[in-house]
C-alpha atoms as a PDB file:
ATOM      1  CA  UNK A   1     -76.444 164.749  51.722  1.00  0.00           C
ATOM      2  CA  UNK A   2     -79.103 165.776  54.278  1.00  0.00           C
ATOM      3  CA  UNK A   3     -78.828 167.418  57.223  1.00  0.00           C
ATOM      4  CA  UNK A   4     -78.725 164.241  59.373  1.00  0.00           C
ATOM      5  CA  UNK A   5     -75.326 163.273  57.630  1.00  0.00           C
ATOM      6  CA  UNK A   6     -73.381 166.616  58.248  1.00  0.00           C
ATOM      7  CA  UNK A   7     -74.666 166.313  61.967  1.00  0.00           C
ATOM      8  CA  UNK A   8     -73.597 162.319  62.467  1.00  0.00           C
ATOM      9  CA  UNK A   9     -70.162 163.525  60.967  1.00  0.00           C
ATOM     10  CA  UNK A  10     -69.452 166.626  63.356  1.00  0.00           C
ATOM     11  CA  UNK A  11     -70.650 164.263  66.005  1.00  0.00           C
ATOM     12  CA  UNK A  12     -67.776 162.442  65.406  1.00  0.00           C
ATOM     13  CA  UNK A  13     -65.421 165.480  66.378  1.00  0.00           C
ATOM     14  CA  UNK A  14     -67.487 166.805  69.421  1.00  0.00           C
ATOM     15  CA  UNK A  15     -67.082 163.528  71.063  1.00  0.00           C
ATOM     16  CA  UNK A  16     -64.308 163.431  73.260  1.00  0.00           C
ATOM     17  CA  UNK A  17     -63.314 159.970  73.054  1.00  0.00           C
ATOM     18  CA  UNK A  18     -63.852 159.615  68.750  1.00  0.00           C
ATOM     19  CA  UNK A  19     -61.833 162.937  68.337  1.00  0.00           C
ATOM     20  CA  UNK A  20     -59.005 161.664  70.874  1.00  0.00           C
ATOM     21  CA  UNK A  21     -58.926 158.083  68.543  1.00  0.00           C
ATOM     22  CA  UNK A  22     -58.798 161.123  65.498  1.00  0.00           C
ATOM     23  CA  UNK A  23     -55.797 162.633  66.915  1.00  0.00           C
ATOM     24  CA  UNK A  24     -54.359 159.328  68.119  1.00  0.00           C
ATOM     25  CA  UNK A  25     -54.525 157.943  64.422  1.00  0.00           C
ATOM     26  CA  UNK A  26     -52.728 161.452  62.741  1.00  0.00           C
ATOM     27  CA  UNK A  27     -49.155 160.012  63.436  1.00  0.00           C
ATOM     28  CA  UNK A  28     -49.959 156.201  62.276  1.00  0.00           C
ATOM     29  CA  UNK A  29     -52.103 153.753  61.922  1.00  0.00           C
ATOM     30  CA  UNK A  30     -53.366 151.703  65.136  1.00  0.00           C
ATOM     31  CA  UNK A  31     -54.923 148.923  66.461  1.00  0.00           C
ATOM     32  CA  UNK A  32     -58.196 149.078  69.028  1.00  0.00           C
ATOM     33  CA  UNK A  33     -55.231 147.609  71.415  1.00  0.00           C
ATOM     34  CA  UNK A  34     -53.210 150.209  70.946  1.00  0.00           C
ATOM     35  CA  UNK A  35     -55.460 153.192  70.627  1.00  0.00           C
ATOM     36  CA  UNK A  36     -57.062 151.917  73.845  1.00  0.00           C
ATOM     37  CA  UNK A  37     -53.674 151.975  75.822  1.00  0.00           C
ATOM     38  CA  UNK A  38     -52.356 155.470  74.295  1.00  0.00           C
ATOM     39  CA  UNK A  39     -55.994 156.801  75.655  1.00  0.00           C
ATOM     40  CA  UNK A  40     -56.423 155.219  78.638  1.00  0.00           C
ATOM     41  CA  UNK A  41     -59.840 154.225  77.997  1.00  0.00           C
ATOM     42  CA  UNK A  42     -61.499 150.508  77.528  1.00  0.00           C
ATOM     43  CA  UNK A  43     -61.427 148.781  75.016  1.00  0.00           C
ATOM     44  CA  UNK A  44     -65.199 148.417  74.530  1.00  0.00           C
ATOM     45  CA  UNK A  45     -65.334 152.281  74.519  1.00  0.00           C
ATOM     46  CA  UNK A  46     -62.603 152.420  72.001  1.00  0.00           C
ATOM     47  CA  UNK A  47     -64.221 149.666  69.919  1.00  0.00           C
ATOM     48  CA  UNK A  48     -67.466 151.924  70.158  1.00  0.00           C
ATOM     49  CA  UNK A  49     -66.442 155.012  68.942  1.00  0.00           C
ATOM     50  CA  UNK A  50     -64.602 152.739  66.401  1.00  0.00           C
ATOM     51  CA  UNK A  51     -67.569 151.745  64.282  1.00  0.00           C
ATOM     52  CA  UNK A  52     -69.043 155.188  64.823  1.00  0.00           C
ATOM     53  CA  UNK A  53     -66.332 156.623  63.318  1.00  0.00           C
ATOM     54  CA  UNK A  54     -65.642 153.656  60.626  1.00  0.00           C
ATOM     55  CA  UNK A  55     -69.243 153.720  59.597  1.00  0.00           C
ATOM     56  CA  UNK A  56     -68.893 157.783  58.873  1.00  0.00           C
ATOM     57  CA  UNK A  57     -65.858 157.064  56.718  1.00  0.00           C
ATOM     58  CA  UNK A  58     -63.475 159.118  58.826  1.00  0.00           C
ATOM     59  CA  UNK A  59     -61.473 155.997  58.852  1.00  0.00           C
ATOM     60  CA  UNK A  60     -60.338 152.933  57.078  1.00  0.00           C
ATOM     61  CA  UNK A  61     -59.635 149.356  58.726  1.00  0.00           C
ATOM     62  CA  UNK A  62     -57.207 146.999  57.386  1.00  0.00           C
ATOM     63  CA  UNK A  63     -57.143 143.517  58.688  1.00  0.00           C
ATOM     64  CA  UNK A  64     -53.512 141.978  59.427  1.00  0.00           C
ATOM     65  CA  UNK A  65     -54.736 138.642  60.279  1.00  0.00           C
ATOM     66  CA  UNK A  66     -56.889 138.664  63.266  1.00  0.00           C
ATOM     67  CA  UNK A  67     -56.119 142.240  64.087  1.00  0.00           C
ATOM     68  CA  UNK A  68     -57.683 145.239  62.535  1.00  0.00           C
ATOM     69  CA  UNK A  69     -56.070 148.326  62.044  1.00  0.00           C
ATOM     70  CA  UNK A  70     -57.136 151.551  61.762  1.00  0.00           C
ATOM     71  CA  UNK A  71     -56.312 154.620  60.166  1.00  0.00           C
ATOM     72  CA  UNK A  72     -57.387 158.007  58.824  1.00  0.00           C
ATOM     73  CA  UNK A  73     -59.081 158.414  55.683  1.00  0.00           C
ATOM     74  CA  UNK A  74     -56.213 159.806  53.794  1.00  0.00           C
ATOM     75  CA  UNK A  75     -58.777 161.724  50.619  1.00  0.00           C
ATOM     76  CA  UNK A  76     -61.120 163.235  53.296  1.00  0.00           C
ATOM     77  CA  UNK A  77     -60.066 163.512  56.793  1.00  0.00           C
ATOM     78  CA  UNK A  78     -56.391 164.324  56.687  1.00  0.00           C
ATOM     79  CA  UNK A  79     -56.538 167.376  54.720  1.00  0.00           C
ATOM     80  CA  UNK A  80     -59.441 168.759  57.078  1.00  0.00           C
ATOM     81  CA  UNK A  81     -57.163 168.158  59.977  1.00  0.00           C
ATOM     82  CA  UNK A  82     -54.522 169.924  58.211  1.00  0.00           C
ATOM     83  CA  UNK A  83     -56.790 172.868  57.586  1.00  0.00           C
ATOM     84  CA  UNK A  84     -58.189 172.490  60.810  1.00  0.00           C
ATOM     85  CA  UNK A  85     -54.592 173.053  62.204  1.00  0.00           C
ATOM     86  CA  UNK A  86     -53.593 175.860  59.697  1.00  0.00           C
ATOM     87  CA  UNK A  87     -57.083 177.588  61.093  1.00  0.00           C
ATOM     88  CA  UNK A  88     -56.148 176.911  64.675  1.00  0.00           C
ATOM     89  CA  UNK A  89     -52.538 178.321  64.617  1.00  0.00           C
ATOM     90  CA  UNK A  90     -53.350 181.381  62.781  1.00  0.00           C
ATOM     91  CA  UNK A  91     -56.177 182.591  64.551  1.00  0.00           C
ATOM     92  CA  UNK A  92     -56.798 180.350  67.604  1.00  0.00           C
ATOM     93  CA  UNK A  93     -53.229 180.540  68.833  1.00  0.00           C
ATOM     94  CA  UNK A  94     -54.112 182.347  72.512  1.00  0.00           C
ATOM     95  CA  UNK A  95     -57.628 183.094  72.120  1.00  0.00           C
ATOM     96  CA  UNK A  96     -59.144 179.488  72.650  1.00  0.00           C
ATOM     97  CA  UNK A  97     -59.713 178.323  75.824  1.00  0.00           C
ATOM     98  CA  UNK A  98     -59.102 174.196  76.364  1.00  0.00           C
END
């Protein structure tokens, strides 16, 4: 992996709308519909960060007939989120700023 890779992946996180469809996605899998009305944002947007994220492997798309649905990459992505969060409320907890 080169250094290009590691910095198209974190990309993924620092951007405000990809990390709020990352969050979005932790409690169930979602259409661009849905993730679009739970955000508030367009659905073009949405769709965007979408294939950013899809093409990084962060998640996985299903089709149910013409809809797509998306979810979290359940070998990767889930257990960094979960470490994330163990990280965040044992030594972020009051320190970090939003």
């Amino acid at each position: 992996m080169n250094c290009s890779s590691y910095e198209m992946f974190f990309r993924n996180f620092a951007n405000k709308t990809s990390f709020n469809i990352i969050m979005a996605l932790r409690s169930k899998p979602l259409s661009v519909t849905d993730i679009s009305r739970i955000l508030g944002e367009e659905q073009s947007k949405v769709s965007h960060n979408l294939a950013k994220l899809a093409k990084c492997n962060i998640l996985t798309v299903n089709r149910q007939g013409k809809k797509r649905i998306y979810s979290l990459n359940k070998d990767t992505i889930i257990p960094i989120i979960d470490l994330i969060q163990k990280h965040v409320e044992k030594h972020c907890t009051g320190r970090c700023h939003k």
